[in-house]
N, C-alpha and C. Protein backbone atom coordinates (compact mmCIF):
# COMPACT_ATOMS: atom_id res chain seq x y z
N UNK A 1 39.43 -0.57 7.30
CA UNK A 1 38.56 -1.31 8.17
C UNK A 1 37.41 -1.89 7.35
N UNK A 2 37.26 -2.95 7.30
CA UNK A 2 35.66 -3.29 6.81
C UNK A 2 34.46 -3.30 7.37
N UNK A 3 33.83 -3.73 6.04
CA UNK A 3 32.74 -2.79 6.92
C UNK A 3 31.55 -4.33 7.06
N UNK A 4 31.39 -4.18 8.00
CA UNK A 4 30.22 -5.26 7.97
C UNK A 4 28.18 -5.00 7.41
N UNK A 5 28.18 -6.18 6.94
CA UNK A 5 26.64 -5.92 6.30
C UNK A 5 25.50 -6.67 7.42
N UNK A 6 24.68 -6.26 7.54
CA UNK A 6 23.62 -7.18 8.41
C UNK A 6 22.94 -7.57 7.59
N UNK A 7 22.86 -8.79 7.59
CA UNK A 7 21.71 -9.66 6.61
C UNK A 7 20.70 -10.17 7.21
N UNK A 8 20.40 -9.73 8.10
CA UNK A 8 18.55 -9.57 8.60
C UNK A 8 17.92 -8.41 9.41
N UNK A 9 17.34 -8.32 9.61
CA UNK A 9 17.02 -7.20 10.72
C UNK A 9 17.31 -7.90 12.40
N UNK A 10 17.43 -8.05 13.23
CA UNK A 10 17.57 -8.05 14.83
C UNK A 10 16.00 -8.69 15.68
N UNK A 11 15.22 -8.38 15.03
CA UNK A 11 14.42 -8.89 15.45
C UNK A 11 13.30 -9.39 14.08
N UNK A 12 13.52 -10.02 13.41
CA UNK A 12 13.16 -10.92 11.99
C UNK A 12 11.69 -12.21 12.84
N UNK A 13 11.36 -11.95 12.52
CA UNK A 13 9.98 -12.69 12.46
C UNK A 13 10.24 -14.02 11.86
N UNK A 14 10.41 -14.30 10.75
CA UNK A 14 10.85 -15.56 10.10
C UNK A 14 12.28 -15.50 9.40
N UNK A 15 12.65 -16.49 9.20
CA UNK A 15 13.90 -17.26 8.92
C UNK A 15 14.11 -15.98 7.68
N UNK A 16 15.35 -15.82 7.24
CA UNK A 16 15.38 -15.09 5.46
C UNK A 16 15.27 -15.84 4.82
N UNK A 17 14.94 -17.04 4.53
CA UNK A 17 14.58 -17.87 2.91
C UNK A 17 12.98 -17.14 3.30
N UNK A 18 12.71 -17.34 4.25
CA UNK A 18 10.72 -17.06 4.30
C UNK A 18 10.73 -15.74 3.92
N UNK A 19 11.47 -14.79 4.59
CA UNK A 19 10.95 -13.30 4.24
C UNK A 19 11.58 -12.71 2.67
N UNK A 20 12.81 -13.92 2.27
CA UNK A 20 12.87 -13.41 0.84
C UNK A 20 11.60 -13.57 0.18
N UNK A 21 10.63 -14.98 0.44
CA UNK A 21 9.36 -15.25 -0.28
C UNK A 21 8.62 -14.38 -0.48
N UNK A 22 8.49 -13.58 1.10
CA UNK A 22 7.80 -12.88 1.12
C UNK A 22 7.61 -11.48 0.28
N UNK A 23 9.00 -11.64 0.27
CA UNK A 23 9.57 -9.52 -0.01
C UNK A 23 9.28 -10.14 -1.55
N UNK A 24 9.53 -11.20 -2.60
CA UNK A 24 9.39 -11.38 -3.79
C UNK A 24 7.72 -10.85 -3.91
N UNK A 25 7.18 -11.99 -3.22
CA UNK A 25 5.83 -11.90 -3.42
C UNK A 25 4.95 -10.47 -3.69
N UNK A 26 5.54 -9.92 -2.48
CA UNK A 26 5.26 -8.26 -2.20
C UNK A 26 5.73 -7.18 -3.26
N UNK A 27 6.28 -7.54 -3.78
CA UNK A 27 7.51 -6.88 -4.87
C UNK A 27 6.04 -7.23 -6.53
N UNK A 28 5.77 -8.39 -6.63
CA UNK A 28 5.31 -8.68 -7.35
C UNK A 28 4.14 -7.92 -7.40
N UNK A 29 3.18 -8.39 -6.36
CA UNK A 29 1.82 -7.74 -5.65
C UNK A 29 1.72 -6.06 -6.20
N UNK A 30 3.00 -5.34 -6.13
CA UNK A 30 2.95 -4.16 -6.21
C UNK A 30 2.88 -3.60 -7.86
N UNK A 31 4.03 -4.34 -8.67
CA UNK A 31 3.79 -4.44 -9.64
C UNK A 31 2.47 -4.51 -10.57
N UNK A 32 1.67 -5.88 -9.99
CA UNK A 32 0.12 -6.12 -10.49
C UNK A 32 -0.73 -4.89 -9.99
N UNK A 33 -0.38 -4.49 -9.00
CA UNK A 33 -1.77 -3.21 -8.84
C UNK A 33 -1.03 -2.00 -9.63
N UNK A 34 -0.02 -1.48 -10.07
CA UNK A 34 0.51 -0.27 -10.36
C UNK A 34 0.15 -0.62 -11.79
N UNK A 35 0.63 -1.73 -12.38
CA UNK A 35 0.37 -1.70 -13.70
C UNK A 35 -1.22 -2.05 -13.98
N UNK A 36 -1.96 -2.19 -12.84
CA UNK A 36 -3.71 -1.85 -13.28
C UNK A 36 -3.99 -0.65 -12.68
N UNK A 37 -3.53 -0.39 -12.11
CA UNK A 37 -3.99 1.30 -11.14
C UNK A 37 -3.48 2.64 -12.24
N UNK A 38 -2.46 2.47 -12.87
CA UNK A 38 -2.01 3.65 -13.82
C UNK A 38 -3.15 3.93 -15.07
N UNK A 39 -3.30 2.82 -15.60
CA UNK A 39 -4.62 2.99 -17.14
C UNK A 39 -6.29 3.72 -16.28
N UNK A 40 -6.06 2.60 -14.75
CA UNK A 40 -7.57 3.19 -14.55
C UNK A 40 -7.53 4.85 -14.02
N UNK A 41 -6.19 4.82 -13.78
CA UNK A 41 -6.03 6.89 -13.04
C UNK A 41 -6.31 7.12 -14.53
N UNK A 42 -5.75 6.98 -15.68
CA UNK A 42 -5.71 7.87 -16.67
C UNK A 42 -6.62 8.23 -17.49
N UNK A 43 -7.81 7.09 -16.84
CA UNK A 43 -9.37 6.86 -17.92
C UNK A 43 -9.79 7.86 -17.53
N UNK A 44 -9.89 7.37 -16.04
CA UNK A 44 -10.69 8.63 -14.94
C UNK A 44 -10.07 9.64 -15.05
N UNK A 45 -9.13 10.77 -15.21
CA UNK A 45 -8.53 11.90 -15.53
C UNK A 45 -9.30 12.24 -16.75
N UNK A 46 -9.20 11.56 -17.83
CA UNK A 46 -9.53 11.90 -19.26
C UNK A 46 -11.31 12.04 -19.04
N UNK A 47 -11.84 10.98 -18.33
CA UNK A 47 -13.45 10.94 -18.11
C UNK A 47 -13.70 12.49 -17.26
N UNK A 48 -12.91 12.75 -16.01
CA UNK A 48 -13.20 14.18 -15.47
C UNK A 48 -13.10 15.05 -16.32
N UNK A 49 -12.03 15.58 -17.52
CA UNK A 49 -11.62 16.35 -18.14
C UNK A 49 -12.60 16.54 -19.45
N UNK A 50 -13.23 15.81 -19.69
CA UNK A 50 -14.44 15.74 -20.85
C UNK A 50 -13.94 14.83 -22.36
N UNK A 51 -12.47 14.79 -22.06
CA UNK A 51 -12.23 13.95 -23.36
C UNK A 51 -12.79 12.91 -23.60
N UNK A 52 -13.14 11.71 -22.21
CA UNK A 52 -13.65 10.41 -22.73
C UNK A 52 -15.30 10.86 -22.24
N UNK A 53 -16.28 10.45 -23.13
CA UNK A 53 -17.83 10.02 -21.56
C UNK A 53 -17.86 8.65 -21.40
């Protein structure tokens, strides 16, 4: 039997070319804060811990 895929959700807000934009965008967004959010956790860890002042 095959199996079928749903390629949107049922109740989709915008078209899928828009919410691919979106989900890229978002995808990206997350990227830019994780790769600035990781150095500043690790300053601040090292600054609590006494290694950096």
């Amino acid at each position: 039997m095959a199996r079928r895929t749903q390629t949107s959700c049922p109740t989709a807000c915008y078209p899928l070319p828009m919410r691919e934009f979106l989900n890229d965008w978002w995808r990206l967004l997350k990227l830019i804060v994780a790769s600035l959010a990781i150095p500043v956790i690790l300053w601040g860890l090292l600054v609590w811990t006494g290694v950096l002042r």
